[in-house]
C-alpha atoms as a PDB file:
ATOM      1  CA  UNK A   1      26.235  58.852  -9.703  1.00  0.00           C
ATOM      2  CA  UNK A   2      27.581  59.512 -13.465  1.00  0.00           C
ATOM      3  CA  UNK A   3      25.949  57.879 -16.206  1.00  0.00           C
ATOM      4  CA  UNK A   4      28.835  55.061 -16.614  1.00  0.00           C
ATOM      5  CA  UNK A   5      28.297  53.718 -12.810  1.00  0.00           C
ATOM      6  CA  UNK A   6      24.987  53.758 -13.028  1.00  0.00           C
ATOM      7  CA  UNK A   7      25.129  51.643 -16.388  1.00  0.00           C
ATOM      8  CA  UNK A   8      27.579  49.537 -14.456  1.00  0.00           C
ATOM      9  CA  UNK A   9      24.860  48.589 -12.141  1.00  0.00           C
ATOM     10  CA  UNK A  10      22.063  47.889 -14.727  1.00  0.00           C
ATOM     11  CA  UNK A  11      22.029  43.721 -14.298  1.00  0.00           C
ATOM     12  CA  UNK A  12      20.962  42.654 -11.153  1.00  0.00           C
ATOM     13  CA  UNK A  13      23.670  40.471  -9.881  1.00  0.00           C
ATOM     14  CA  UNK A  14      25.993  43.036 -10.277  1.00  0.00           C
ATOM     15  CA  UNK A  15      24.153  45.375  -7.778  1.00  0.00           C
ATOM     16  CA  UNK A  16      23.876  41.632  -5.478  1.00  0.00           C
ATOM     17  CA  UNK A  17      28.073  42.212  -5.598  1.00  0.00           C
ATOM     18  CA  UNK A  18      28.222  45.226  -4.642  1.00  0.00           C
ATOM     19  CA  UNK A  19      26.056  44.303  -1.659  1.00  0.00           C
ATOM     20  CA  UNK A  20      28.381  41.497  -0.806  1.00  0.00           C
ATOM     21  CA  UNK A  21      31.359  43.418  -0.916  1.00  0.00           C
ATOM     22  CA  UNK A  22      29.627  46.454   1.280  1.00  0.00           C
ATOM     23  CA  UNK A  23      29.237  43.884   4.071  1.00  0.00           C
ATOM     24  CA  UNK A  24      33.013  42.499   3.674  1.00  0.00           C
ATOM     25  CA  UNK A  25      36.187  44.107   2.850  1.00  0.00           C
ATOM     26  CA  UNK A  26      37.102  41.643   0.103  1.00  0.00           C
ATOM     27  CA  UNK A  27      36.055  39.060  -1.735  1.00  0.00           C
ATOM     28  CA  UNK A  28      36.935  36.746  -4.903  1.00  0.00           C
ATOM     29  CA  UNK A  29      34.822  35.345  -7.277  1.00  0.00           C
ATOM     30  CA  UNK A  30      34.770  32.054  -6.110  1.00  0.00           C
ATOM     31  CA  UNK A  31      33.206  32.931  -2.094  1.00  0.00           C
ATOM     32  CA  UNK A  32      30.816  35.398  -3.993  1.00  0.00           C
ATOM     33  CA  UNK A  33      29.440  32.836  -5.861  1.00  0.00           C
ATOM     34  CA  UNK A  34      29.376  30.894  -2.986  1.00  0.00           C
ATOM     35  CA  UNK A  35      27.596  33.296  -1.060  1.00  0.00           C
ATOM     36  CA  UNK A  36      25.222  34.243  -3.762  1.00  0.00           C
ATOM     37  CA  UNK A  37      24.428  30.813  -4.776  1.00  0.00           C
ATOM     38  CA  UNK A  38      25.687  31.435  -8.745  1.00  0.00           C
ATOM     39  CA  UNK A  39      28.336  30.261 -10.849  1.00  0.00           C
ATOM     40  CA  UNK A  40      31.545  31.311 -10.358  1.00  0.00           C
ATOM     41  CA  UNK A  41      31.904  32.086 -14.409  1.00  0.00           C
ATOM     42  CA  UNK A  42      28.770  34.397 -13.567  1.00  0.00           C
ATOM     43  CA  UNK A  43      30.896  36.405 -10.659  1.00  0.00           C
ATOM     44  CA  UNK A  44      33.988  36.773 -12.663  1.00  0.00           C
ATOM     45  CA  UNK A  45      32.311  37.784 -15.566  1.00  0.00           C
ATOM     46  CA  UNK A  46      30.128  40.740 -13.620  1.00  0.00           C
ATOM     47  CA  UNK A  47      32.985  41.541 -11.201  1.00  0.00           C
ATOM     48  CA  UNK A  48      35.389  42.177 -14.573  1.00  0.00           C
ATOM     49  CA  UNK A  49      32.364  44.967 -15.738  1.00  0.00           C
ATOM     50  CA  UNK A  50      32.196  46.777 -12.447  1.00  0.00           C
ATOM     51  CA  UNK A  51      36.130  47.392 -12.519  1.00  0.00           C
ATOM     52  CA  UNK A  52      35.657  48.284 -16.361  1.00  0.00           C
ATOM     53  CA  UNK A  53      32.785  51.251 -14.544  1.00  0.00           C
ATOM     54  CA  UNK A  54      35.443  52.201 -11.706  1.00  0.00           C
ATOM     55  CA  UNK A  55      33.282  50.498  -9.101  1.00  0.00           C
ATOM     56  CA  UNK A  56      35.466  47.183  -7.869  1.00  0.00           C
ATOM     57  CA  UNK A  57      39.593  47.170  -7.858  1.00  0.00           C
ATOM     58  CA  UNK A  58      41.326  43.968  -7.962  1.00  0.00           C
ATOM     59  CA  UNK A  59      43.142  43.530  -4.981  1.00  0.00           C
ATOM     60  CA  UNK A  60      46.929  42.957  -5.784  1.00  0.00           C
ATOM     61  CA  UNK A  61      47.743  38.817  -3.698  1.00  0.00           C
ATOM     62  CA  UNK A  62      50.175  36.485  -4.126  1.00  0.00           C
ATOM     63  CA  UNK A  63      48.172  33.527  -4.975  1.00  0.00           C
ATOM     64  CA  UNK A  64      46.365  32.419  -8.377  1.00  0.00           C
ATOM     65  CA  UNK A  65      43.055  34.262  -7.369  1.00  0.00           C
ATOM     66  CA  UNK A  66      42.145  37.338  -7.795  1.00  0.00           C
ATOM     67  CA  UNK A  67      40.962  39.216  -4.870  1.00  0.00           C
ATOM     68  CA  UNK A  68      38.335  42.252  -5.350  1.00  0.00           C
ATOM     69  CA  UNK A  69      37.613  45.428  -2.974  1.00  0.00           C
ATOM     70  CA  UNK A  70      35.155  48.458  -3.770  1.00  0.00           C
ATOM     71  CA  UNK A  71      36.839  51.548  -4.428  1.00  0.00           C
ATOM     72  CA  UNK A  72      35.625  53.283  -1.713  1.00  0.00           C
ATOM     73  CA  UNK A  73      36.668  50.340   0.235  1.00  0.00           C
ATOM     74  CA  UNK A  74      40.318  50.155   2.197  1.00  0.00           C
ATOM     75  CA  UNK A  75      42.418  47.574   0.728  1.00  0.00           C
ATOM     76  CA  UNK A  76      43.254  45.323   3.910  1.00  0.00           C
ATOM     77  CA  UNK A  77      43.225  41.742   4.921  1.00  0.00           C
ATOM     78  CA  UNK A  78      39.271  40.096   5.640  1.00  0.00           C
ATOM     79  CA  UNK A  79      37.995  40.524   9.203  1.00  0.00           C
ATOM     80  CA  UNK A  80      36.421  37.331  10.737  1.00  0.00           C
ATOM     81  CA  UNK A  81      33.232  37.688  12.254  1.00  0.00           C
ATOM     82  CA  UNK A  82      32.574  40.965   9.882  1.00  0.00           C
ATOM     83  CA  UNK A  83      28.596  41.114   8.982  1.00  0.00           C
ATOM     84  CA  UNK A  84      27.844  38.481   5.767  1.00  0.00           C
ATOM     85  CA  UNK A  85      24.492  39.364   3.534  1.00  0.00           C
ATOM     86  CA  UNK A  86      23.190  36.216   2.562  1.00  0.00           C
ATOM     87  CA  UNK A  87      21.439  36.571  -1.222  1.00  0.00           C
ATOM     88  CA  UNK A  88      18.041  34.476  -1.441  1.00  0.00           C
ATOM     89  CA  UNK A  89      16.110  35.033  -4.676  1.00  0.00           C
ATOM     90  CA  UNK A  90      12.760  34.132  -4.174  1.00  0.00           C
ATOM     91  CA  UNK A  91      10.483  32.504  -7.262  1.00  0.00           C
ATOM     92  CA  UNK A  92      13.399  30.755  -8.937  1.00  0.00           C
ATOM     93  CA  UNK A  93      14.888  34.102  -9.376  1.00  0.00           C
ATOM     94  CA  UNK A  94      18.626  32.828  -9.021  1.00  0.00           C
ATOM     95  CA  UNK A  95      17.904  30.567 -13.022  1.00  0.00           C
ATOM     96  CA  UNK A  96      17.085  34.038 -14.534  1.00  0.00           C
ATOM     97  CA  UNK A  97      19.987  35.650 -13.409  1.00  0.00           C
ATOM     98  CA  UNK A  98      21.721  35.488 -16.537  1.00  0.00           C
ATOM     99  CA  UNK A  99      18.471  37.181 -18.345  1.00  0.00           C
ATOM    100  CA  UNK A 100      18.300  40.920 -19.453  1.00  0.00           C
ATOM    101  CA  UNK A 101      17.216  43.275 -16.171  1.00  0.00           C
ATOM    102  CA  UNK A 102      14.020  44.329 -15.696  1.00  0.00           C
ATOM    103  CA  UNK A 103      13.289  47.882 -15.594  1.00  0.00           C
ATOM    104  CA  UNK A 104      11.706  47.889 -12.030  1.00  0.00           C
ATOM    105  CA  UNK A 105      13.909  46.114  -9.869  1.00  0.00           C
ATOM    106  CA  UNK A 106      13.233  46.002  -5.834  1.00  0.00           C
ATOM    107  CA  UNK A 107      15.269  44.672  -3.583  1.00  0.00           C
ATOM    108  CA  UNK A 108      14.731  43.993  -0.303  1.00  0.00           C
ATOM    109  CA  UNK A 109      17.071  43.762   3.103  1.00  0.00           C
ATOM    110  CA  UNK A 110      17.077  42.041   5.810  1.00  0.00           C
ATOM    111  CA  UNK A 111      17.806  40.393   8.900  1.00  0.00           C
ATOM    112  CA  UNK A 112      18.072  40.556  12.969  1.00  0.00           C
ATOM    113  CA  UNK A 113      18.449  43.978  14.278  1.00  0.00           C
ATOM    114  CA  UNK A 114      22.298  44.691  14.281  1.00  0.00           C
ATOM    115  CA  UNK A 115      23.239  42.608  11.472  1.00  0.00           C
ATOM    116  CA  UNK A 116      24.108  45.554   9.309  1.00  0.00           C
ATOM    117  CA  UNK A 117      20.856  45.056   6.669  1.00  0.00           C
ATOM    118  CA  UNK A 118      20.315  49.530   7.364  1.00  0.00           C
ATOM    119  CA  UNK A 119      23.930  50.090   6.136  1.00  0.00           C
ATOM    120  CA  UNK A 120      23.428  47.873   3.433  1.00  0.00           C
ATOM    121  CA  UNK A 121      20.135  49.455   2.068  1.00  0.00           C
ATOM    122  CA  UNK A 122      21.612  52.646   2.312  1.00  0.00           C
ATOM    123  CA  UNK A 123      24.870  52.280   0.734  1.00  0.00           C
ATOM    124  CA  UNK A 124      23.287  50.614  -2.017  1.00  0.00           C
ATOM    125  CA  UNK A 125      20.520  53.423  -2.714  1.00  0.00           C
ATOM    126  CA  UNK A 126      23.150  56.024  -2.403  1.00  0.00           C
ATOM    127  CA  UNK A 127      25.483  54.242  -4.826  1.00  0.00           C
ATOM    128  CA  UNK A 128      22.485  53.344  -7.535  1.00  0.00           C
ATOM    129  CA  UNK A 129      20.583  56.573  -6.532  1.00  0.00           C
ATOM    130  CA  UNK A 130      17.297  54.799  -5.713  1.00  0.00           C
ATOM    131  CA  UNK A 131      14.798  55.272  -3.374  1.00  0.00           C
ATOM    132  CA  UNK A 132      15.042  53.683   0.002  1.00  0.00           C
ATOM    133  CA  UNK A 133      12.364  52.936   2.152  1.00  0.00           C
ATOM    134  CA  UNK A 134      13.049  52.044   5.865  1.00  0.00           C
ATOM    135  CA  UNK A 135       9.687  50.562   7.912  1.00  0.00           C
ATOM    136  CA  UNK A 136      11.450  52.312  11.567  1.00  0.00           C
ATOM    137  CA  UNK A 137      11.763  55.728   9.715  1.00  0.00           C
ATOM    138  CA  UNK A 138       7.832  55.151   8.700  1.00  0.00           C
ATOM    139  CA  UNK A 139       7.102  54.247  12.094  1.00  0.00           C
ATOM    140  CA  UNK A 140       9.041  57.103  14.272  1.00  0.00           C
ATOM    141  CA  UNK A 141       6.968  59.507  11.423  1.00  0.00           C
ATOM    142  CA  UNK A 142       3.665  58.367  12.588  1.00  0.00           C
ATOM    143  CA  UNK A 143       5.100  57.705  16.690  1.00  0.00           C
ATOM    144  CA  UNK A 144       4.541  61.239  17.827  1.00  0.00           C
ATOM    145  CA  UNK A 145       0.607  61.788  16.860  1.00  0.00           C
ATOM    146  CA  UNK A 146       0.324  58.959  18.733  1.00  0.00           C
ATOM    147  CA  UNK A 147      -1.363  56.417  16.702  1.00  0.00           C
ATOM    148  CA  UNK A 148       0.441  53.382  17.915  1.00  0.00           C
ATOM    149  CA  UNK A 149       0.184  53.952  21.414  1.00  0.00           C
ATOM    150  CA  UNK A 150      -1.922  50.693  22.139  1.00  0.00           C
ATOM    151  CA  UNK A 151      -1.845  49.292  18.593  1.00  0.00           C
ATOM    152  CA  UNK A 152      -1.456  45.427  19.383  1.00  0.00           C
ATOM    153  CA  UNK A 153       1.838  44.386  18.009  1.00  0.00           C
ATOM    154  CA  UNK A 154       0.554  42.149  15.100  1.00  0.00           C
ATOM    155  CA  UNK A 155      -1.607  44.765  13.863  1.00  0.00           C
ATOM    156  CA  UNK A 156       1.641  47.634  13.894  1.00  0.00           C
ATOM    157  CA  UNK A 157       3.654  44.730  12.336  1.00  0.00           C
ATOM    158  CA  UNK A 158       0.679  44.763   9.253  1.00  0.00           C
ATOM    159  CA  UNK A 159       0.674  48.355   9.060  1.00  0.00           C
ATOM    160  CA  UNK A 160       4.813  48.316   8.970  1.00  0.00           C
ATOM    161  CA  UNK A 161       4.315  46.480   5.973  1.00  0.00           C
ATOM    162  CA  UNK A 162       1.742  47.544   4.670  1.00  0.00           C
ATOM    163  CA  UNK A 163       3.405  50.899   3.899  1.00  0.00           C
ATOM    164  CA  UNK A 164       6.412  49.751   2.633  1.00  0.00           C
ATOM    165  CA  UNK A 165       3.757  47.541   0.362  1.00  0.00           C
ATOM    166  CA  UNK A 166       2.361  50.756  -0.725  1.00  0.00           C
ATOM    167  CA  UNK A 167       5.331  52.590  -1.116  1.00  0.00           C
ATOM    168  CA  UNK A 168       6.859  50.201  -3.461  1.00  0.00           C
ATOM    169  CA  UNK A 169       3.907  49.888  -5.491  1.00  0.00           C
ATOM    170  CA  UNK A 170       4.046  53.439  -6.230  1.00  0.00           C
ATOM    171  CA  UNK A 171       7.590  53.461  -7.177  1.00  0.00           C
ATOM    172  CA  UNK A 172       7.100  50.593  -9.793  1.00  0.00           C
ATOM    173  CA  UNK A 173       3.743  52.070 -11.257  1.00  0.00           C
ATOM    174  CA  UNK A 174       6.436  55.254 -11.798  1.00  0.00           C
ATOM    175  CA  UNK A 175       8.646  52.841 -13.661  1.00  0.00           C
ATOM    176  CA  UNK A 176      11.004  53.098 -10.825  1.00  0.00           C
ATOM    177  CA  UNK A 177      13.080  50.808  -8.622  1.00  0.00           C
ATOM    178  CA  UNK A 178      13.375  50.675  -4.963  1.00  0.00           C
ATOM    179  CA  UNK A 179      15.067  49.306  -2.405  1.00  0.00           C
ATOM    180  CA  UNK A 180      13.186  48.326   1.125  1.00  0.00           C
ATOM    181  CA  UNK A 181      14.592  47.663   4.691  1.00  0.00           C
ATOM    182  CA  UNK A 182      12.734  45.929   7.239  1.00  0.00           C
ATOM    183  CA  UNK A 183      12.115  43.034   8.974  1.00  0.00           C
ATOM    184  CA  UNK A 184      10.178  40.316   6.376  1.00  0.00           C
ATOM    185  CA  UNK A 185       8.511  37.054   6.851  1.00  0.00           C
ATOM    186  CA  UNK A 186       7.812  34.300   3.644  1.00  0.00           C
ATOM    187  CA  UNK A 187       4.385  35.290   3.461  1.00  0.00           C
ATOM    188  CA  UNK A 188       4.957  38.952   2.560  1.00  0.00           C
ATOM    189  CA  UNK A 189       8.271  38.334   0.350  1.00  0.00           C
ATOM    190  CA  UNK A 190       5.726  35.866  -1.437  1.00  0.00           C
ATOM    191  CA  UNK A 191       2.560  38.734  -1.568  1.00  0.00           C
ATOM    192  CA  UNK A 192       5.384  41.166  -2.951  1.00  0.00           C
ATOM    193  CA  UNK A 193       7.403  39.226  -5.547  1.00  0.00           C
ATOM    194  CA  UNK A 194       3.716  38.812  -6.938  1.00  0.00           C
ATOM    195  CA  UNK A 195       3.559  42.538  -7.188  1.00  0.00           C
ATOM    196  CA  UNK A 196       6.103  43.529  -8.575  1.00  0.00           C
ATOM    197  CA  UNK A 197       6.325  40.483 -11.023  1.00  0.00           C
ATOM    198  CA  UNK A 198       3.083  41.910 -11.946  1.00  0.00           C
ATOM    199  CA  UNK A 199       4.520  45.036 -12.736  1.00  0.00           C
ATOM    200  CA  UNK A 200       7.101  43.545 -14.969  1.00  0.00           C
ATOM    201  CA  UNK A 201       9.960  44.018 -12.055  1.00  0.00           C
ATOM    202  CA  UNK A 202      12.487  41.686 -10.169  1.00  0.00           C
ATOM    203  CA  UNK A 203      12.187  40.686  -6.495  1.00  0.00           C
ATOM    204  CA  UNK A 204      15.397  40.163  -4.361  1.00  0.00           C
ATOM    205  CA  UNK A 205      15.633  39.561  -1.039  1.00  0.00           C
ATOM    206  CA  UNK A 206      18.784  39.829   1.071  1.00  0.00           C
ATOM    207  CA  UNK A 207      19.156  38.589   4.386  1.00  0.00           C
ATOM    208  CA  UNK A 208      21.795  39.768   6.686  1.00  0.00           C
ATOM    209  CA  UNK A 209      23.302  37.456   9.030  1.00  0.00           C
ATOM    210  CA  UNK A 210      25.996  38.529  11.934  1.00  0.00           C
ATOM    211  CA  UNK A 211      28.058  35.189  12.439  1.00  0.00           C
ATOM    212  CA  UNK A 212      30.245  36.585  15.455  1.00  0.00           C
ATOM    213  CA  UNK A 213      27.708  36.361  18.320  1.00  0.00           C
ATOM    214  CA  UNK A 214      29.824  39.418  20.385  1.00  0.00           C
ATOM    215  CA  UNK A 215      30.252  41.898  18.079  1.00  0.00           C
ATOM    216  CA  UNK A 216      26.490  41.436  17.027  1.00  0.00           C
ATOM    217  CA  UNK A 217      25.353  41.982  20.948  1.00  0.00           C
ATOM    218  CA  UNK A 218      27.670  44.777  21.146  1.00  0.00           C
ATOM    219  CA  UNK A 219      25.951  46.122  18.496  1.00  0.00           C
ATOM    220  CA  UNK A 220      22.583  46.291  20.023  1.00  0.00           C
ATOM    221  CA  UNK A 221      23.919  47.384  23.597  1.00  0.00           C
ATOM    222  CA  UNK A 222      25.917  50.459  22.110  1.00  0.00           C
ATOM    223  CA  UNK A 223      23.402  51.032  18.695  1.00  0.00           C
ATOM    224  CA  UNK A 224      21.644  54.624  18.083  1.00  0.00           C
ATOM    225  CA  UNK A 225      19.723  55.004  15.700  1.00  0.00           C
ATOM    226  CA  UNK A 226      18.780  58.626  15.699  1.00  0.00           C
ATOM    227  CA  UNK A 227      15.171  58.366  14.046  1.00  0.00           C
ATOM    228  CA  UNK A 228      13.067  60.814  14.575  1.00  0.00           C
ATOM    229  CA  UNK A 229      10.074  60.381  16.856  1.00  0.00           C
ATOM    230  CA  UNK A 230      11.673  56.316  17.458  1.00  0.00           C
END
């Protein structure tokens, strides 16, 4: 990514849009906010500076609002049923939204298998260029010596995150950001904001939610992941 993009995506809730709009063709500022749980002066204002950095297009519409795509994205009407990412800051992290970002930013996806929270993870890190840590990948590494065969599930749930934990500890004590996908529960989103607040980063956590019950099971009945040793 050039210099200007990458600049484009320095405030947080600009990166939170791009999310949004990876997981639907369209949007306008007014259902982002929505979705996002921000004002809608907040979404206008951030959506205006990633079309000034070449990274949103204003879809032309008939109507009084203004419609927005990525530009990688087709412009065509909104599916219903497509995958939504639901944004949920943890700590009070949706006040300081309108605050300078931090340096070390992690954020965090989510969600059911077959909601779309992989996709998401890695269009993001491959549009930001930042590391992207995915617990299965860990897992299928370590599958073949055969040190989970047996493990109890809890304990291969604490080791799943566990190394993520370590992993993105590493990244911020580099002064780097990353960006996590796995499966999380309240108690480790809590353990990990406290880390990297520590660290002088920000915590978000999006959660991935497929609202069309069909095309989510057909998602898991015809999914393939193709990770090694998984």
């Amino acid at each position: 990514m050039d210099t200007a993009r990458a600049k484009g995506l320095a405030h947080p809730l600009r990166s939170q849009l791009v999310a949004a709009l990876h997981a639907r063709p369209q949007g306008t500022a007014t259902s982002l906010a929505t979705e996002l749980a921000v004002s809608t002066g907040a979404t206008s204002y951030h959506l205006r500076q990633l079309a000034r950095h070449g990274l949103v297009a204003e879809v032309p519409s008939p109507g009084r609002e203004r419609w927005w795509r990525l530009t990688d994205a087709p412009a065509e009407p909104e599916v219903p049923g497509a995958t939504k990412a639901r944004l949920r800051l943890t700590g009070g992290q949706a006040a300081r939204l309108g605050a300078e970002p931090a340096d070390r930013s992690v954020v965090v996806f989510t969600g059911l298998p077959g909601t779309g929270k992989s996709t998401l993870a890695d269009r993001l890190a491959t549009a930001t260029d930042t590391p992207c840590f995915a617990g299965d990948w860990l897992l299928g590494a370590l599958a073949p010596w055969g040190v989970l065969t047996g493990v109890p599930r809890a304990t291969m749930t604490g080791l799943y995150r566990n190394l993520l934990g370590t992993l993105m500890t590493r990244q911020l004590l580099l002064g780097q950001s990353a960006i996590l996908d796995c499966l999380l529960d309240d108690t480790t989103a809590q353990e990990w904001e406290r880390q990297v607040t520590g660290h002088g980063g920000r915590l978000s956590v999006v959660v991935c939610h497929c609202s069309d019950e069909a095309l989510h099971r057909s998602r898991l009945d015809g999914r393939v992941r193709g990770i090694p040793g998984w």
